[in-house]
PDB file of N, CA and C in Angstrom:
ATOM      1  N   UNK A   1      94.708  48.950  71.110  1.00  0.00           N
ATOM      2  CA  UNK A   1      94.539  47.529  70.940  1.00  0.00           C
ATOM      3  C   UNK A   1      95.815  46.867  71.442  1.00  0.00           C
ATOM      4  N   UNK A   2      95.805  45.598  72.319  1.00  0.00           N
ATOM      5  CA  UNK A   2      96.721  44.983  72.428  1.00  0.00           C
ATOM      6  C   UNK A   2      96.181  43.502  72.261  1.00  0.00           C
ATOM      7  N   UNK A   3      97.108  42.973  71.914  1.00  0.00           N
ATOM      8  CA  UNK A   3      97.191  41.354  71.561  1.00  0.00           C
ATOM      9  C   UNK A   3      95.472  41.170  71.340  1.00  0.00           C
ATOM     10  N   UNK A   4      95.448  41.811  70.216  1.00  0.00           N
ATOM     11  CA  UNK A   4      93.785  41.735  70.040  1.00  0.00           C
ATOM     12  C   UNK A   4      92.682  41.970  70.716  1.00  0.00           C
ATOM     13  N   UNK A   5      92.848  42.785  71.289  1.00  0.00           N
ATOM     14  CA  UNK A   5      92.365  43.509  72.473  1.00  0.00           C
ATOM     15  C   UNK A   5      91.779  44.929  72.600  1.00  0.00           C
ATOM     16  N   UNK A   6      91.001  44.906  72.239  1.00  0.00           N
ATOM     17  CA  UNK A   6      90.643  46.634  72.049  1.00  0.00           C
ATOM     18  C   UNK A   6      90.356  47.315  73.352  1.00  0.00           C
ATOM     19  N   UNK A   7      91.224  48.211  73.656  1.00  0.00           N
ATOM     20  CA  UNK A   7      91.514  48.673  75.140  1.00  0.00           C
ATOM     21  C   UNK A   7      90.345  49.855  75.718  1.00  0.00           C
ATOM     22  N   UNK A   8      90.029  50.581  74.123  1.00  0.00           N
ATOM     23  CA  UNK A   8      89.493  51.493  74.319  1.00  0.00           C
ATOM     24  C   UNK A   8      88.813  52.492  72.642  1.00  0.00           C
ATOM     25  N   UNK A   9      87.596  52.509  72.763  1.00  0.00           N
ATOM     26  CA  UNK A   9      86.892  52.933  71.198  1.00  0.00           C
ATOM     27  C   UNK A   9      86.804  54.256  71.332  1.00  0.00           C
ATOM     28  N   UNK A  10      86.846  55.395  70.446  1.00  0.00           N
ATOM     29  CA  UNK A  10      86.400  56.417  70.815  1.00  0.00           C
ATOM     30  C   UNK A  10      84.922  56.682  70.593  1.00  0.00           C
ATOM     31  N   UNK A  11      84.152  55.835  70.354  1.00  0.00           N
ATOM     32  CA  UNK A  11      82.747  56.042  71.042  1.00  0.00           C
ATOM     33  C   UNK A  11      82.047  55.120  72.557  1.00  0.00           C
ATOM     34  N   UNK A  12      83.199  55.131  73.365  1.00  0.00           N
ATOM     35  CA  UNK A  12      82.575  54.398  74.296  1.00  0.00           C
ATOM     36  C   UNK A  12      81.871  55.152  75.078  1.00  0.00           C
ATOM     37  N   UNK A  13      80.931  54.874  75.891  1.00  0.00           N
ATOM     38  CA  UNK A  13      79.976  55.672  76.700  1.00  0.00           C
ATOM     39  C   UNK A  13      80.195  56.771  77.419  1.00  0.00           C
ATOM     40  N   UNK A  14      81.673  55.557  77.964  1.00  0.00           N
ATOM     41  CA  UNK A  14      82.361  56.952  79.099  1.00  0.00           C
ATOM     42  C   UNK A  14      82.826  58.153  78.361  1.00  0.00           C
ATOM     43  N   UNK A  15      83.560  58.132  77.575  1.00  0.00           N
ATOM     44  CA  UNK A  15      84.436  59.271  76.955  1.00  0.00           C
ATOM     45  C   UNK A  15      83.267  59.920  76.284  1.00  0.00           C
ATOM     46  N   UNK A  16      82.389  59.684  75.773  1.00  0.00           N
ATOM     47  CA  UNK A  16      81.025  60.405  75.088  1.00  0.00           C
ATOM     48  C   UNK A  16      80.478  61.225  75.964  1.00  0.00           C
ATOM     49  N   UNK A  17      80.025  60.252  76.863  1.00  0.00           N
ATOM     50  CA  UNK A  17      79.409  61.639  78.094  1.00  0.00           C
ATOM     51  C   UNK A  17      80.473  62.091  78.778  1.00  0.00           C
ATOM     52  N   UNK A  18      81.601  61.789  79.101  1.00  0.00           N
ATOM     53  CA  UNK A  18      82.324  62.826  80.106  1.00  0.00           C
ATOM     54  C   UNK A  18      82.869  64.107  78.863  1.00  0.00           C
ATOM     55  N   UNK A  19      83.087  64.082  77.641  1.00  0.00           N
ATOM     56  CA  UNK A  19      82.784  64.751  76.561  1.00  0.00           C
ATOM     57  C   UNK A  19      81.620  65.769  76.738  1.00  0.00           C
ATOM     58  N   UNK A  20      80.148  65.382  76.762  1.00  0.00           N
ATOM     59  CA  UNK A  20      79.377  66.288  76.624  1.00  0.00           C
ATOM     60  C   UNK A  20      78.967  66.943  77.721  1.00  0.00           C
ATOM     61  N   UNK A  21      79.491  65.907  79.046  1.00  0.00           N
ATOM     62  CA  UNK A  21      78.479  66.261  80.164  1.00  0.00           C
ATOM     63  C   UNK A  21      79.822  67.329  81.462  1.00  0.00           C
ATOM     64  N   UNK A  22      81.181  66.705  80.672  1.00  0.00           N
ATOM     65  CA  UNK A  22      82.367  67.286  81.855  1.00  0.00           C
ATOM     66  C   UNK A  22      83.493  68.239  80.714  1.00  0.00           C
ATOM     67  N   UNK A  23      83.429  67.756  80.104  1.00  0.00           N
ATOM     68  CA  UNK A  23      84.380  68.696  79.046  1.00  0.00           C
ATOM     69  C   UNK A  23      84.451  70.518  79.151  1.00  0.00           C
ATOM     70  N   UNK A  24      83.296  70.797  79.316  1.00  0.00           N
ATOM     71  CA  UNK A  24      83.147  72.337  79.324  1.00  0.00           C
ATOM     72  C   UNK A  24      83.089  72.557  77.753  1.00  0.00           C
ATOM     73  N   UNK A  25      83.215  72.259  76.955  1.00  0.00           N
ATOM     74  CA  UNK A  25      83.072  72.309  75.618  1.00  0.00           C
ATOM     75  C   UNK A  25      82.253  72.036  74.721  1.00  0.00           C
ATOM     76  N   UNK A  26      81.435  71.666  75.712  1.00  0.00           N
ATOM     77  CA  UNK A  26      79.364  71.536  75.672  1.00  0.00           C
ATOM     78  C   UNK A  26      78.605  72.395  75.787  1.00  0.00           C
ATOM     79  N   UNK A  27      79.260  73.679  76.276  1.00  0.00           N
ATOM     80  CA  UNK A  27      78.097  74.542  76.961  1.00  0.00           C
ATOM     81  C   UNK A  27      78.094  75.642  76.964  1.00  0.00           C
ATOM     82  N   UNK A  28      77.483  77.135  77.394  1.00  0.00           N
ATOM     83  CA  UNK A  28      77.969  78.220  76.825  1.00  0.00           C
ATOM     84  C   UNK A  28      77.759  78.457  75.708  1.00  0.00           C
ATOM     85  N   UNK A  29      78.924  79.529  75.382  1.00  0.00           N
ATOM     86  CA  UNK A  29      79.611  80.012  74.202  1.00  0.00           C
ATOM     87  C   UNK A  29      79.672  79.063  73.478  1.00  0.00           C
ATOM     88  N   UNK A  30      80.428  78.044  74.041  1.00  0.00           N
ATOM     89  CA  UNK A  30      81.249  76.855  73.398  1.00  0.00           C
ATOM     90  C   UNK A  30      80.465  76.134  72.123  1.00  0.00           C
ATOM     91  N   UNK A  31      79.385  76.049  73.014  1.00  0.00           N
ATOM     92  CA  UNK A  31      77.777  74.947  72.263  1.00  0.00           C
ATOM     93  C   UNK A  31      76.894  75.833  70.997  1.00  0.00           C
ATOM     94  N   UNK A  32      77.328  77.243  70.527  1.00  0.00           N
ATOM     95  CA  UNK A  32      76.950  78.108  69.752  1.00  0.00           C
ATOM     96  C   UNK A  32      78.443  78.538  68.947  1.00  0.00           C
ATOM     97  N   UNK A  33      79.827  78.212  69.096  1.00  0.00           N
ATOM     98  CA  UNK A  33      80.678  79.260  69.115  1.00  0.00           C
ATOM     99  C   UNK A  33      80.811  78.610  67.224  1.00  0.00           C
ATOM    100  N   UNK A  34      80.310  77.276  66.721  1.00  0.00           N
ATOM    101  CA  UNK A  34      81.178  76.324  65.792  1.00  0.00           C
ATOM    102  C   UNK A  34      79.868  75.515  65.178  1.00  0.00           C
ATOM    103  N   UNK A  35      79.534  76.167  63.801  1.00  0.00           N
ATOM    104  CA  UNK A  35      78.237  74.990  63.233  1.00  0.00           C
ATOM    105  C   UNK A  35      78.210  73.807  63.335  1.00  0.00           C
ATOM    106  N   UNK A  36      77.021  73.107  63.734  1.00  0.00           N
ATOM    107  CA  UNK A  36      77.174  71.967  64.020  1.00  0.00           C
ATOM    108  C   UNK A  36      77.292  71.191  65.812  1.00  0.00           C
ATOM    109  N   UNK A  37      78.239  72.333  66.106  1.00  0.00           N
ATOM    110  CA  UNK A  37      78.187  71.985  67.675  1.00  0.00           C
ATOM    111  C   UNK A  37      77.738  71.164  68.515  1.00  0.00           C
ATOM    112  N   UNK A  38      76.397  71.471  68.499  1.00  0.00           N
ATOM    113  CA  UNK A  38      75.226  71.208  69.594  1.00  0.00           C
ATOM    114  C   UNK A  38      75.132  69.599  69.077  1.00  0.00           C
ATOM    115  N   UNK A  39      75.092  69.786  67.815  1.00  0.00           N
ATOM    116  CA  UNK A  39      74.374  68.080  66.950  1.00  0.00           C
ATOM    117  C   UNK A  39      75.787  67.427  67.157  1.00  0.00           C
ATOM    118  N   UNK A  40      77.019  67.491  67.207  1.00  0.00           N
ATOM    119  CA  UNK A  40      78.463  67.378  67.715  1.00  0.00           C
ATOM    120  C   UNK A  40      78.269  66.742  69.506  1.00  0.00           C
ATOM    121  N   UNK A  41      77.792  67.768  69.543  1.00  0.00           N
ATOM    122  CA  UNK A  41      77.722  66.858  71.779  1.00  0.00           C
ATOM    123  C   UNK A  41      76.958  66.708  72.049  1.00  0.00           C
ATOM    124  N   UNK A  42      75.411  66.184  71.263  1.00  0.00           N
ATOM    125  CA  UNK A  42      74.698  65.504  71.624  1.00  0.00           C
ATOM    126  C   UNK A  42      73.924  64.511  71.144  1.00  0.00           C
ATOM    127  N   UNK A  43      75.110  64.571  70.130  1.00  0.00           N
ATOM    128  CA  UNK A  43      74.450  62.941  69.154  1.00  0.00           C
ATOM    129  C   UNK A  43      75.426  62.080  68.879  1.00  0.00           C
ATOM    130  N   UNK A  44      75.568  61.117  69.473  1.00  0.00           N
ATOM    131  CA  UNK A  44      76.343  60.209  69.454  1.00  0.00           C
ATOM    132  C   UNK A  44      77.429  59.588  68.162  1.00  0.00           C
ATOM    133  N   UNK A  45      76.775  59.271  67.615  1.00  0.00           N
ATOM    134  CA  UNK A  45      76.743  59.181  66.107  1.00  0.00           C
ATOM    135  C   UNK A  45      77.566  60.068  65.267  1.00  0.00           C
ATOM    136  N   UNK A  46      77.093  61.217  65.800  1.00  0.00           N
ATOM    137  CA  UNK A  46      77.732  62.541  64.787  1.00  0.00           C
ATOM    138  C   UNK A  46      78.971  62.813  65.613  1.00  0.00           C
ATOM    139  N   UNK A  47      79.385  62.497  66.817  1.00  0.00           N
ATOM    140  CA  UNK A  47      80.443  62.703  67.586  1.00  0.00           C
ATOM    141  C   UNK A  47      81.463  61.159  67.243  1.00  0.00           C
ATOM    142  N   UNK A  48      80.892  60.487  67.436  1.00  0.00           N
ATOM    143  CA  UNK A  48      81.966  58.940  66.514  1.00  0.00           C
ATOM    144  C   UNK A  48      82.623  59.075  65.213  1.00  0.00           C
ATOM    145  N   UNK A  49      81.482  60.027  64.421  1.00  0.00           N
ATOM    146  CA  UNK A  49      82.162  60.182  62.705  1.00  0.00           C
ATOM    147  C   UNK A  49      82.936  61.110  62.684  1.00  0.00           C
ATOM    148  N   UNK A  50      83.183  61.834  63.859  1.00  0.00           N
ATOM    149  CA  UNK A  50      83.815  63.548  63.421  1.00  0.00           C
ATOM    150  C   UNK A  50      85.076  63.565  64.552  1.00  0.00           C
ATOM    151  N   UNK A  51      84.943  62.745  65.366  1.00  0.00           N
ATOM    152  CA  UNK A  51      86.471  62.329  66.236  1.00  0.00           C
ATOM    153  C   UNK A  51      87.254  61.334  66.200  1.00  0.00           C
ATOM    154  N   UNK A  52      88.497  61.370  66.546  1.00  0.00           N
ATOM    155  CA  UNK A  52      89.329  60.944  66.263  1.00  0.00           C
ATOM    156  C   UNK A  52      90.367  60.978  67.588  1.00  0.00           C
ATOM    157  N   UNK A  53      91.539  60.006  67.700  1.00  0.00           N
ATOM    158  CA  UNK A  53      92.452  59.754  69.039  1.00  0.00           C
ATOM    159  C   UNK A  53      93.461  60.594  68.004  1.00  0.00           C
ATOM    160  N   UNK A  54      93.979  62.035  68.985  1.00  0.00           N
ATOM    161  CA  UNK A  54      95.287  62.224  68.690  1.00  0.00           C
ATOM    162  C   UNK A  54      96.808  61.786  68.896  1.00  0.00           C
ATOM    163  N   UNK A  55      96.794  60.905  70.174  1.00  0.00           N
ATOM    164  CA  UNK A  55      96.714  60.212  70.780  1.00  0.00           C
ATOM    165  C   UNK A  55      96.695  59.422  71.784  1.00  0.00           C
ATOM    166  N   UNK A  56      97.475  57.738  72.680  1.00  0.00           N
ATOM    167  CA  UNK A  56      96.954  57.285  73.272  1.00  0.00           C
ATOM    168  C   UNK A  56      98.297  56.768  73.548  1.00  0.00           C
ATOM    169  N   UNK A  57      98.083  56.397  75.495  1.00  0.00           N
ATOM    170  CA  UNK A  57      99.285  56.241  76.307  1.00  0.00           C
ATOM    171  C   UNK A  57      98.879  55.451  76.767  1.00  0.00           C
ATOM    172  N   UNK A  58      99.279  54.021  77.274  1.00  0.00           N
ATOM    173  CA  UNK A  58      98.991  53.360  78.338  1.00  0.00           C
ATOM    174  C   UNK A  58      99.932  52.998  79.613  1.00  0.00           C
ATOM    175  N   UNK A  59      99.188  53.394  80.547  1.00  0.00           N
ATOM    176  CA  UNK A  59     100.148  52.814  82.061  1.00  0.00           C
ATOM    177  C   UNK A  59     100.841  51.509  81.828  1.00  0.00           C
ATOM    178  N   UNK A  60     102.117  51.416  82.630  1.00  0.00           N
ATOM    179  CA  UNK A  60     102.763  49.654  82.674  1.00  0.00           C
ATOM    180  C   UNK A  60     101.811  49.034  83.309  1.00  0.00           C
ATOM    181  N   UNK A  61     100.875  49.268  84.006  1.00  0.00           N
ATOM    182  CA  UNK A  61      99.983  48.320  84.538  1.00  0.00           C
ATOM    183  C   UNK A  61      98.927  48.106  83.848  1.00  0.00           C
ATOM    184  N   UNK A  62      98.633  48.649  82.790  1.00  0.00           N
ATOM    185  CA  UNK A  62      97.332  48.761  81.705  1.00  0.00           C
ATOM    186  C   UNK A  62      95.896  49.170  82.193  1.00  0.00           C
ATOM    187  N   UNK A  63      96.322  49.651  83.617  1.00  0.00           N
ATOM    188  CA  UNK A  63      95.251  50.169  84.038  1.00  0.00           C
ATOM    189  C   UNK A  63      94.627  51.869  84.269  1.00  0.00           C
ATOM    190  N   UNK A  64      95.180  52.659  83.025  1.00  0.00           N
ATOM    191  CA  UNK A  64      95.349  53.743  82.808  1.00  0.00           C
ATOM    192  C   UNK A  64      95.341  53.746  81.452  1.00  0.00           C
ATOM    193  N   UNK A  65      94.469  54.485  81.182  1.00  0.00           N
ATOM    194  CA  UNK A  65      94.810  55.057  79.825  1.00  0.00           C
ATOM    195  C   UNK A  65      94.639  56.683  79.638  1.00  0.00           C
ATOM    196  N   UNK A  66      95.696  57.244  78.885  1.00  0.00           N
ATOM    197  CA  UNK A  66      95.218  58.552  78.707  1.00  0.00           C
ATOM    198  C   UNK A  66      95.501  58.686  77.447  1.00  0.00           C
ATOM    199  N   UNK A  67      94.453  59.551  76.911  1.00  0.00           N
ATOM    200  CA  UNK A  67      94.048  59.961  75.640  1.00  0.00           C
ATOM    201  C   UNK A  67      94.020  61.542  75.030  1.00  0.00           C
ATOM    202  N   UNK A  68      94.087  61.966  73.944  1.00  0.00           N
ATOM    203  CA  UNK A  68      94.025  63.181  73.762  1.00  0.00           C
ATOM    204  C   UNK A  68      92.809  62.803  71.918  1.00  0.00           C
ATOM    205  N   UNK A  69      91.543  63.648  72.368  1.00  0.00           N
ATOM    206  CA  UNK A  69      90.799  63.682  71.008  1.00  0.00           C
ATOM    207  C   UNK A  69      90.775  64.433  70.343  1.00  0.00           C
ATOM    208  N   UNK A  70      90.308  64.577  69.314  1.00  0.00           N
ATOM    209  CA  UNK A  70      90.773  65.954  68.427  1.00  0.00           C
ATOM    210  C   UNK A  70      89.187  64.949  67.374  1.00  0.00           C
ATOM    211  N   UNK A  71      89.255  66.980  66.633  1.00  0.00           N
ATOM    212  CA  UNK A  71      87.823  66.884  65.737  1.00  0.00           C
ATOM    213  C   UNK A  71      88.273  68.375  64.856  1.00  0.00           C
ATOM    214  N   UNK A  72      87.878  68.475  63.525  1.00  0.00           N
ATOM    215  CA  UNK A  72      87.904  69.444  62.776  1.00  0.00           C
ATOM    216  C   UNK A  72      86.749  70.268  63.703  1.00  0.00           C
ATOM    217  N   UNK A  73      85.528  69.878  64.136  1.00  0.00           N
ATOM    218  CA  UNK A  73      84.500  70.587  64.998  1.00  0.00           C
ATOM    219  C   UNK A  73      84.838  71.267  66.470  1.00  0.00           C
ATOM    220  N   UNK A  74      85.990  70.299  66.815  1.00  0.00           N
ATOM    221  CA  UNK A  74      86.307  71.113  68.090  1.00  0.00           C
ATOM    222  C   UNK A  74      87.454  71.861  67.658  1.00  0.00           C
ATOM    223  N   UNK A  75      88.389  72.216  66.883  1.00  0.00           N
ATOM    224  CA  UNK A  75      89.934  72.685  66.614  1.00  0.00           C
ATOM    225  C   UNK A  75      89.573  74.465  66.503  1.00  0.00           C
ATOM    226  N   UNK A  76      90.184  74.770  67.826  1.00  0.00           N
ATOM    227  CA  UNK A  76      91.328  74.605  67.744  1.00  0.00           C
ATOM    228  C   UNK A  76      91.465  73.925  68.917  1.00  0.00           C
ATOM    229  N   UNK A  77      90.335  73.276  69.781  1.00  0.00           N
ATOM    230  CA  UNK A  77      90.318  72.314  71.190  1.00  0.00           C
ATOM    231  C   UNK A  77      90.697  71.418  70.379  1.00  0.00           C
ATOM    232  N   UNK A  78      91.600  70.871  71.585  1.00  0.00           N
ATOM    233  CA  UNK A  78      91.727  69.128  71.621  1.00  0.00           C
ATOM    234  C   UNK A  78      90.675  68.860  73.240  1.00  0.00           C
ATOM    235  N   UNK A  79      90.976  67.669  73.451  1.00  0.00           N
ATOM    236  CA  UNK A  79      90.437  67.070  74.461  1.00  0.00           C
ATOM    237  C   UNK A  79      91.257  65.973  75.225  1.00  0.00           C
ATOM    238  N   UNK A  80      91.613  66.291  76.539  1.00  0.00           N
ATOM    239  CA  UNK A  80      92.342  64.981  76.977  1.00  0.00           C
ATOM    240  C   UNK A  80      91.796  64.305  78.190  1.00  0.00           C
ATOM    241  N   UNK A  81      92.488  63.000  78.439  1.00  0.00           N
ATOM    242  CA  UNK A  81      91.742  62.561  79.254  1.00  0.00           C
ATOM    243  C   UNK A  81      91.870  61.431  80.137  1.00  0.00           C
ATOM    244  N   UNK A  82      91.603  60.750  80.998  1.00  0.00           N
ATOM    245  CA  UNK A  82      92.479  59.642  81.747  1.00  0.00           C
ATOM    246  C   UNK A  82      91.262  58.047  81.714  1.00  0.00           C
ATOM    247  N   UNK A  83      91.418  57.443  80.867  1.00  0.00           N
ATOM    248  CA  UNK A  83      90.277  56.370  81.144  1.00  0.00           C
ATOM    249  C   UNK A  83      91.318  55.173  82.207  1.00  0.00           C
ATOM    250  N   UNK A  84      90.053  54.976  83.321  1.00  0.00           N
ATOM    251  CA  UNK A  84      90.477  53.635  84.115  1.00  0.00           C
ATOM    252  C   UNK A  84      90.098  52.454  83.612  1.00  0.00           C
ATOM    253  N   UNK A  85      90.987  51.893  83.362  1.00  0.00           N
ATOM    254  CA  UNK A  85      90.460  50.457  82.730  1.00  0.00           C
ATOM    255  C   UNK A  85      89.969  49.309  84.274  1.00  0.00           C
ATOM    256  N   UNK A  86      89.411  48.384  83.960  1.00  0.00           N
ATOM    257  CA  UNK A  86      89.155  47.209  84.715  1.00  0.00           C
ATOM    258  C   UNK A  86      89.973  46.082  84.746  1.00  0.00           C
ATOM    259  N   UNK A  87      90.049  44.670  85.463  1.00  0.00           N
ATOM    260  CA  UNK A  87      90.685  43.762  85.305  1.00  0.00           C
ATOM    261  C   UNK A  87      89.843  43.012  84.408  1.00  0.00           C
ATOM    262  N   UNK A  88      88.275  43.350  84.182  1.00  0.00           N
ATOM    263  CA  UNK A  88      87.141  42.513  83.602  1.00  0.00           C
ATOM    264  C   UNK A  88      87.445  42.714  81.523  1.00  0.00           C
TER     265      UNK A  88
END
């Protein structure tokens, strides 16, 4: 958040699907390895209540953000990550 500004949610669309769909931590082993899992990366909902920003950097230009997520469901993974922000 800046000057009231919320830069970035951890349930926004992008980070949800690049989560389930690019992470590698969807699939496999991975998607069987941890109860819950599957209902974890592919339900929205259940992935908003159970993650969390470990945390969060922003570029001097504010057009970068990188993030690191973390979840009792994914640990001992974290997750990191680079969101592009817009001028919009």
């Amino acid at each position: 958040m800046e000057n009231d500004k919320v830069l970035l949610k951890i349930d926004h669309d992008t980070i949800f699907n690049w989560f389930k769909n690019d992470s590698q931590l969807c699939e496999g082993y991975n998607l069987t390895s941890v109860t819950d899992r599957e209902k974890f990366c592919t339900n929205k909902d259940s992935f908003k209540s159970q993650t969390r920003f470990a945390s969060i950097t922003i570029s001097p230009d504010k057009m970068k953000i990188g993030f690191s997520i973390e979840s009792d469901t994914l640990t001992p993974d974290k997750v990191v990550g680079i969101f592009l922000t817009t001028d919009n």
